[in-house]
N, C-alpha and C. Protein backbone atom coordinates (compact mmCIF):
# COMPACT_ATOMS: atom_id res chain seq x y z
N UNK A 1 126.80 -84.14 27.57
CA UNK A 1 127.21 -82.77 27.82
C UNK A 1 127.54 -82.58 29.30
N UNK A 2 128.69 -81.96 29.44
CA UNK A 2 128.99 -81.73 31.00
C UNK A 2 128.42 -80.67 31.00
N UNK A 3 127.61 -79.76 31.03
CA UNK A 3 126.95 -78.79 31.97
C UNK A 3 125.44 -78.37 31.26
N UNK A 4 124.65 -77.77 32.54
CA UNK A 4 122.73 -78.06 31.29
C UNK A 4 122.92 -76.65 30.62
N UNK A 5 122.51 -77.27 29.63
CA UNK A 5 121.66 -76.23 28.60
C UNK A 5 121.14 -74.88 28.85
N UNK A 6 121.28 -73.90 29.04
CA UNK A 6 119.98 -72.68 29.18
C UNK A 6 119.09 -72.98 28.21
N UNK A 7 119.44 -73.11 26.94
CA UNK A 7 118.19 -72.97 25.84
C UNK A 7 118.49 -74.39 25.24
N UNK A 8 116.93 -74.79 24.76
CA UNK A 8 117.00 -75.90 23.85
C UNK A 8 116.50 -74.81 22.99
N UNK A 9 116.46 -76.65 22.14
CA UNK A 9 116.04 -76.43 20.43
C UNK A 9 114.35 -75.80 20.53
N UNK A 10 114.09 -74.75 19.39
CA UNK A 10 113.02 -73.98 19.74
C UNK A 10 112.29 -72.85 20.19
N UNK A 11 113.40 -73.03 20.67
CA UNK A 11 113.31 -71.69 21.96
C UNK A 11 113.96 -70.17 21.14
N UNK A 12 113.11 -68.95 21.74
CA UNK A 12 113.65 -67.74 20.16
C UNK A 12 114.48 -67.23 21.63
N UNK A 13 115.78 -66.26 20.76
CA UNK A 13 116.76 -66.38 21.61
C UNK A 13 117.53 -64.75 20.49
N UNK A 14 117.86 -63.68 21.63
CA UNK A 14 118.50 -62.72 21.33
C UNK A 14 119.91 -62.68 21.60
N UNK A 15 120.55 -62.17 20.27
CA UNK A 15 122.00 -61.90 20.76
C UNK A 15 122.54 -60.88 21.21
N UNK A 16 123.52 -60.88 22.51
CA UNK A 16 123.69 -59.49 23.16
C UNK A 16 124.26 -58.54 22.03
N UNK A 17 124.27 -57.33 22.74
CA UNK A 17 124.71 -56.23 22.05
C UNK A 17 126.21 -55.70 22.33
N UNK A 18 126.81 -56.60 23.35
CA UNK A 18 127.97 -56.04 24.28
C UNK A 18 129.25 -55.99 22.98
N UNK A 19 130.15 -54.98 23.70
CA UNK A 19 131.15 -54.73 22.85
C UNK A 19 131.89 -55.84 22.34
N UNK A 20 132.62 -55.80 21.47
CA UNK A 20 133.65 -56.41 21.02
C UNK A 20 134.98 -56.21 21.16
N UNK A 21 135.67 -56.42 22.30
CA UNK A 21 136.77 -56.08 22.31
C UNK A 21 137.92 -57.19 22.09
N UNK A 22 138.74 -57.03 21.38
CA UNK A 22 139.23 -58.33 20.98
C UNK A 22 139.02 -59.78 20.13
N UNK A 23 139.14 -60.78 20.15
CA UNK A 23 138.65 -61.78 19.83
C UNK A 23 137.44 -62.12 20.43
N UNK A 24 136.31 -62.69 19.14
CA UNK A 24 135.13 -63.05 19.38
C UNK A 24 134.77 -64.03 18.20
N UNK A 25 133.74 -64.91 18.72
CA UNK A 25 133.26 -65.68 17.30
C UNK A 25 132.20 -65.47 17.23
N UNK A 26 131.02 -64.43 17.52
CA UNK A 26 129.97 -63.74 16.84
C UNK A 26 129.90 -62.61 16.47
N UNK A 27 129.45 -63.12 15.28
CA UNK A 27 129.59 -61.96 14.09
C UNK A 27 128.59 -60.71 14.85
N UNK A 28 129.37 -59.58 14.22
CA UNK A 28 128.67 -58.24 14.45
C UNK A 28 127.45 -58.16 13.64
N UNK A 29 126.98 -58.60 12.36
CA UNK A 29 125.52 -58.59 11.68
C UNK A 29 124.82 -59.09 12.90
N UNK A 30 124.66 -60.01 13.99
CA UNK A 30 123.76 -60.48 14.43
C UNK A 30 123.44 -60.32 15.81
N UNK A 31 123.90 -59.36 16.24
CA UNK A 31 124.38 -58.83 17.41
C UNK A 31 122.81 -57.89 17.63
N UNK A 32 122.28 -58.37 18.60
CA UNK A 32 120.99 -57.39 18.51
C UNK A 32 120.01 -58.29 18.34
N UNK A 33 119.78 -58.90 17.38
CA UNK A 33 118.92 -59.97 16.63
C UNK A 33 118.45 -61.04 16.93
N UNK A 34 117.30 -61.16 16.82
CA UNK A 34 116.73 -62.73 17.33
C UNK A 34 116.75 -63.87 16.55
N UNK A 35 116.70 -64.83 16.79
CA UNK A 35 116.56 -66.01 16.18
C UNK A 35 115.87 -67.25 17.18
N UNK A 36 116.18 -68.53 16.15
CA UNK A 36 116.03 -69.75 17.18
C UNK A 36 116.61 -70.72 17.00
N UNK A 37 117.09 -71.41 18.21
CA UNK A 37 118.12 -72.33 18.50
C UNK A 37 117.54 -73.70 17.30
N UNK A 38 118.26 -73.73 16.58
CA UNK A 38 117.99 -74.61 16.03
C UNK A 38 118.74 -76.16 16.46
N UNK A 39 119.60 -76.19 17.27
CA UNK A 39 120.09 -77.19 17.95
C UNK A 39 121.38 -76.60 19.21
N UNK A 40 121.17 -77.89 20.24
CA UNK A 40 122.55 -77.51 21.02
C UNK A 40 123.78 -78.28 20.80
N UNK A 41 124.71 -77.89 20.57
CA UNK A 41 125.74 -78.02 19.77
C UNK A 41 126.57 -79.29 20.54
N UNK A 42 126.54 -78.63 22.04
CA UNK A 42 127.62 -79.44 22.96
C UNK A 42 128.31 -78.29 23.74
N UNK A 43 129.28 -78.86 24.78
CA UNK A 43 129.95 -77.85 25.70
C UNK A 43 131.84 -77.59 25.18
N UNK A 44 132.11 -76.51 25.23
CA UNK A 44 133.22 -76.39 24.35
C UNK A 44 133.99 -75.27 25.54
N UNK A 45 135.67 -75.51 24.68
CA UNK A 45 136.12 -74.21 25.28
C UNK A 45 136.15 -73.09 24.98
N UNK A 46 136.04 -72.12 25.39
CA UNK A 46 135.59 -70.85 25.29
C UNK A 46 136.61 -69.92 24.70
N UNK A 47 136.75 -70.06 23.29
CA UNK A 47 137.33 -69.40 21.97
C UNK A 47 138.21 -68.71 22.26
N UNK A 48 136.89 -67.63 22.68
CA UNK A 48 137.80 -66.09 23.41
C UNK A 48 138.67 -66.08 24.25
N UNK A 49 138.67 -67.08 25.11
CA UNK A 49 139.74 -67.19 26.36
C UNK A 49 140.84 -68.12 25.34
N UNK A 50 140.48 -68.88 24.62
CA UNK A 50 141.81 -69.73 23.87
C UNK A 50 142.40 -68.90 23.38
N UNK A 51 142.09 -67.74 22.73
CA UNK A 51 142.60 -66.92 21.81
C UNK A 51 143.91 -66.20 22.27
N UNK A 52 143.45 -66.28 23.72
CA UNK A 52 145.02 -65.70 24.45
C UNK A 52 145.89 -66.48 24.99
N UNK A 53 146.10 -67.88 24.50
CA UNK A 53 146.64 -68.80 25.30
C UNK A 53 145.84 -68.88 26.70
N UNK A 54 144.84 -68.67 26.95
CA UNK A 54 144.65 -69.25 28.36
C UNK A 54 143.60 -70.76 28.05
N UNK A 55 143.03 -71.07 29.42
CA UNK A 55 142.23 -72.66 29.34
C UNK A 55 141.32 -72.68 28.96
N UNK A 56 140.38 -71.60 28.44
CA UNK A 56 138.86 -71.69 27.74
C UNK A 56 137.96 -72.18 28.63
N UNK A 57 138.19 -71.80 29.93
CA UNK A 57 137.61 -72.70 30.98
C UNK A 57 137.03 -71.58 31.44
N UNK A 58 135.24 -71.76 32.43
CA UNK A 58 134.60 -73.10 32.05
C UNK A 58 134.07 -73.22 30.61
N UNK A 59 133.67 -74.37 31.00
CA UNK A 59 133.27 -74.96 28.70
C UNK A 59 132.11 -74.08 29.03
N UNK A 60 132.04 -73.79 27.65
CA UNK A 60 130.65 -72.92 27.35
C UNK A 60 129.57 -73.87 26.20
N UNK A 61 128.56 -73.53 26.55
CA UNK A 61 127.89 -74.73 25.80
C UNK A 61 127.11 -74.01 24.37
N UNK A 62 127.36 -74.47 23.28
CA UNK A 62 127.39 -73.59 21.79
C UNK A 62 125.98 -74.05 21.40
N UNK A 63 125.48 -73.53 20.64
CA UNK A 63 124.18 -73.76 20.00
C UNK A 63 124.44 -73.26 18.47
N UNK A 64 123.17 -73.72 17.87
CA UNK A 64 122.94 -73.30 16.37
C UNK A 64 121.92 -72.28 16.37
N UNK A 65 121.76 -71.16 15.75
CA UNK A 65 120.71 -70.52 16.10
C UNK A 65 120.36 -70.13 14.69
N UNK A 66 118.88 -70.65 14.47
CA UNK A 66 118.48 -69.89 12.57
C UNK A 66 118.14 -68.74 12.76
N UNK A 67 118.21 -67.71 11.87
CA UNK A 67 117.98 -65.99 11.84
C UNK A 67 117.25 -66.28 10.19
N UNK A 68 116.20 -65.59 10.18
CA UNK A 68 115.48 -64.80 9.17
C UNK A 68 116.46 -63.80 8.51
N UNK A 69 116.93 -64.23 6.68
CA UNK A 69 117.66 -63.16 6.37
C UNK A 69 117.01 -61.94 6.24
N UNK A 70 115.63 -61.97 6.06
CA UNK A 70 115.13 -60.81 6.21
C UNK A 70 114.95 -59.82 7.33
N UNK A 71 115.30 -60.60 8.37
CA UNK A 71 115.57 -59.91 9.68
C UNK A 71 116.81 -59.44 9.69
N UNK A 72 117.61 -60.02 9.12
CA UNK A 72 119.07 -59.45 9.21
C UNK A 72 119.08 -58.45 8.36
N UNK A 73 118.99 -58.55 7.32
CA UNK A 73 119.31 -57.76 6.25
C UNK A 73 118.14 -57.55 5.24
N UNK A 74 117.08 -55.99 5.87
CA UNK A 74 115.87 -55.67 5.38
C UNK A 74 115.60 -55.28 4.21
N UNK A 75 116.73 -55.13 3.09
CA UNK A 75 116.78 -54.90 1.87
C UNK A 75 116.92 -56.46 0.86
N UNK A 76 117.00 -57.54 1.85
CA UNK A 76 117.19 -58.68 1.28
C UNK A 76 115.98 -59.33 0.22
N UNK A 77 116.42 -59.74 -1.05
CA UNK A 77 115.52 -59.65 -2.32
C UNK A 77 115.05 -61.13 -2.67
N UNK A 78 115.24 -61.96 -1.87
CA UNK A 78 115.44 -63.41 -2.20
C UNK A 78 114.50 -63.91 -1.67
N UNK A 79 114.71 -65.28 -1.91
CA UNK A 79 112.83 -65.83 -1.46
C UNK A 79 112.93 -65.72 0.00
N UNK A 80 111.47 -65.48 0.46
CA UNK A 80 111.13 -64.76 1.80
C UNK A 80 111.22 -66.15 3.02
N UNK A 81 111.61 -67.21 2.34
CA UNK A 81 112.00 -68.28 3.88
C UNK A 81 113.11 -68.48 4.13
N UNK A 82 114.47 -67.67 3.06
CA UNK A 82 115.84 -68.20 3.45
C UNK A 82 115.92 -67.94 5.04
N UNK A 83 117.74 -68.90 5.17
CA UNK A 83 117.51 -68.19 6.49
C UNK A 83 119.51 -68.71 6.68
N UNK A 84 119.91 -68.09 7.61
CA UNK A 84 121.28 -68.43 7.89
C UNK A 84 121.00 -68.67 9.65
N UNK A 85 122.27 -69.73 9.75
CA UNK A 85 122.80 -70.06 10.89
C UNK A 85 123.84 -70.24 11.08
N UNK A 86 123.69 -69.76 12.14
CA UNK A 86 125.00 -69.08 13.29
C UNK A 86 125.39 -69.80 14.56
N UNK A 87 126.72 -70.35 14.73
CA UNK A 87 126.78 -70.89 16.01
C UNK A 87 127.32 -69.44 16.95
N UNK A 88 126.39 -69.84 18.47
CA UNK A 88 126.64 -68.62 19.10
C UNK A 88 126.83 -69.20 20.39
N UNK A 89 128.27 -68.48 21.22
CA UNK A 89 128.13 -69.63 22.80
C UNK A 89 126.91 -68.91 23.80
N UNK A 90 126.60 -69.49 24.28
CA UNK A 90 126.01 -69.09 25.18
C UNK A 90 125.44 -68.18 26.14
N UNK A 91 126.91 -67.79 26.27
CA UNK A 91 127.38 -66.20 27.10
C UNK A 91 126.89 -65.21 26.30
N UNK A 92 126.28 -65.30 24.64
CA UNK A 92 126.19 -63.94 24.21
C UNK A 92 124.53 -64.53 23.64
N UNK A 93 124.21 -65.19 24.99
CA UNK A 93 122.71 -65.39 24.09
C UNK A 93 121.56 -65.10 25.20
N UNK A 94 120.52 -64.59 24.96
CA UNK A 94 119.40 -64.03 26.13
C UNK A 94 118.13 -64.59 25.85
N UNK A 95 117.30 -64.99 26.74
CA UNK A 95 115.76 -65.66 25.99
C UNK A 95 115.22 -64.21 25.73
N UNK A 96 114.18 -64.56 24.05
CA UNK A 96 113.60 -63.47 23.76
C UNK A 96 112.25 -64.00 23.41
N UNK A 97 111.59 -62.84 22.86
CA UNK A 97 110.39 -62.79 22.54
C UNK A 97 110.32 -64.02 21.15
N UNK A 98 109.15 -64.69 20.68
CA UNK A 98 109.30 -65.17 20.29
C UNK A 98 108.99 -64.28 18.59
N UNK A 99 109.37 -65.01 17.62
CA UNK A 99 109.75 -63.98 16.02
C UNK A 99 109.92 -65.26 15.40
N UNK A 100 109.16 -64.73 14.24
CA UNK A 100 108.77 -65.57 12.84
C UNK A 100 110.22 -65.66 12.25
N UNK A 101 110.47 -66.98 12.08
CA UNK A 101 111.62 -67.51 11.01
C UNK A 101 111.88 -67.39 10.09
């Protein structure tokens, strides 16, 4: 990886709340929400800046992050350990408190 990590694997990790203006590749369900890095992905170019023809530069480094569907979605009826993951870059990720999977 060309550049370090903020978060490893483990680590519980909130996603910002900031607007959406334009192109983005995190989803609005998870925006707010904690989870944990379930792996670091690698350093990439940065979507949002590709999206307009520009260089995606600098690389942003992506992670996997698992979310509790019951955290997401509190009406959820299904067995109580599912869970979804989300790749999220970096830029929209904050260390948080730590929260049951």
């Amino acid at each position: 990886m060309g550049m370090a990590a903020k978060f490893k694997t483990g680590d519980t990790v909130a996603v910002r709340r900031a607007p959406s203006i334009g192109h983005t590749r995190t989803p609005h369900y998870i925006k707010g929400k904690t989870g944990v890095v379930e792996r670091v992905c690698g350093d990439f170019a940065n979507p949002e800046e590709l999206a307009y023809a520009r260089d995606g530069l600098p690389l942003r480094t992506l992670y996997r992050v698992r979310f509790s569907q019951l955290h997401l979605w509190p009406d959820y009826s299904n067995f109580e350990g599912d869970t979804v993951d989300v790749e999220i870059y970096e830029h929209w990720l904050e260390l948080a408190e730590k929260v049951e999977a």
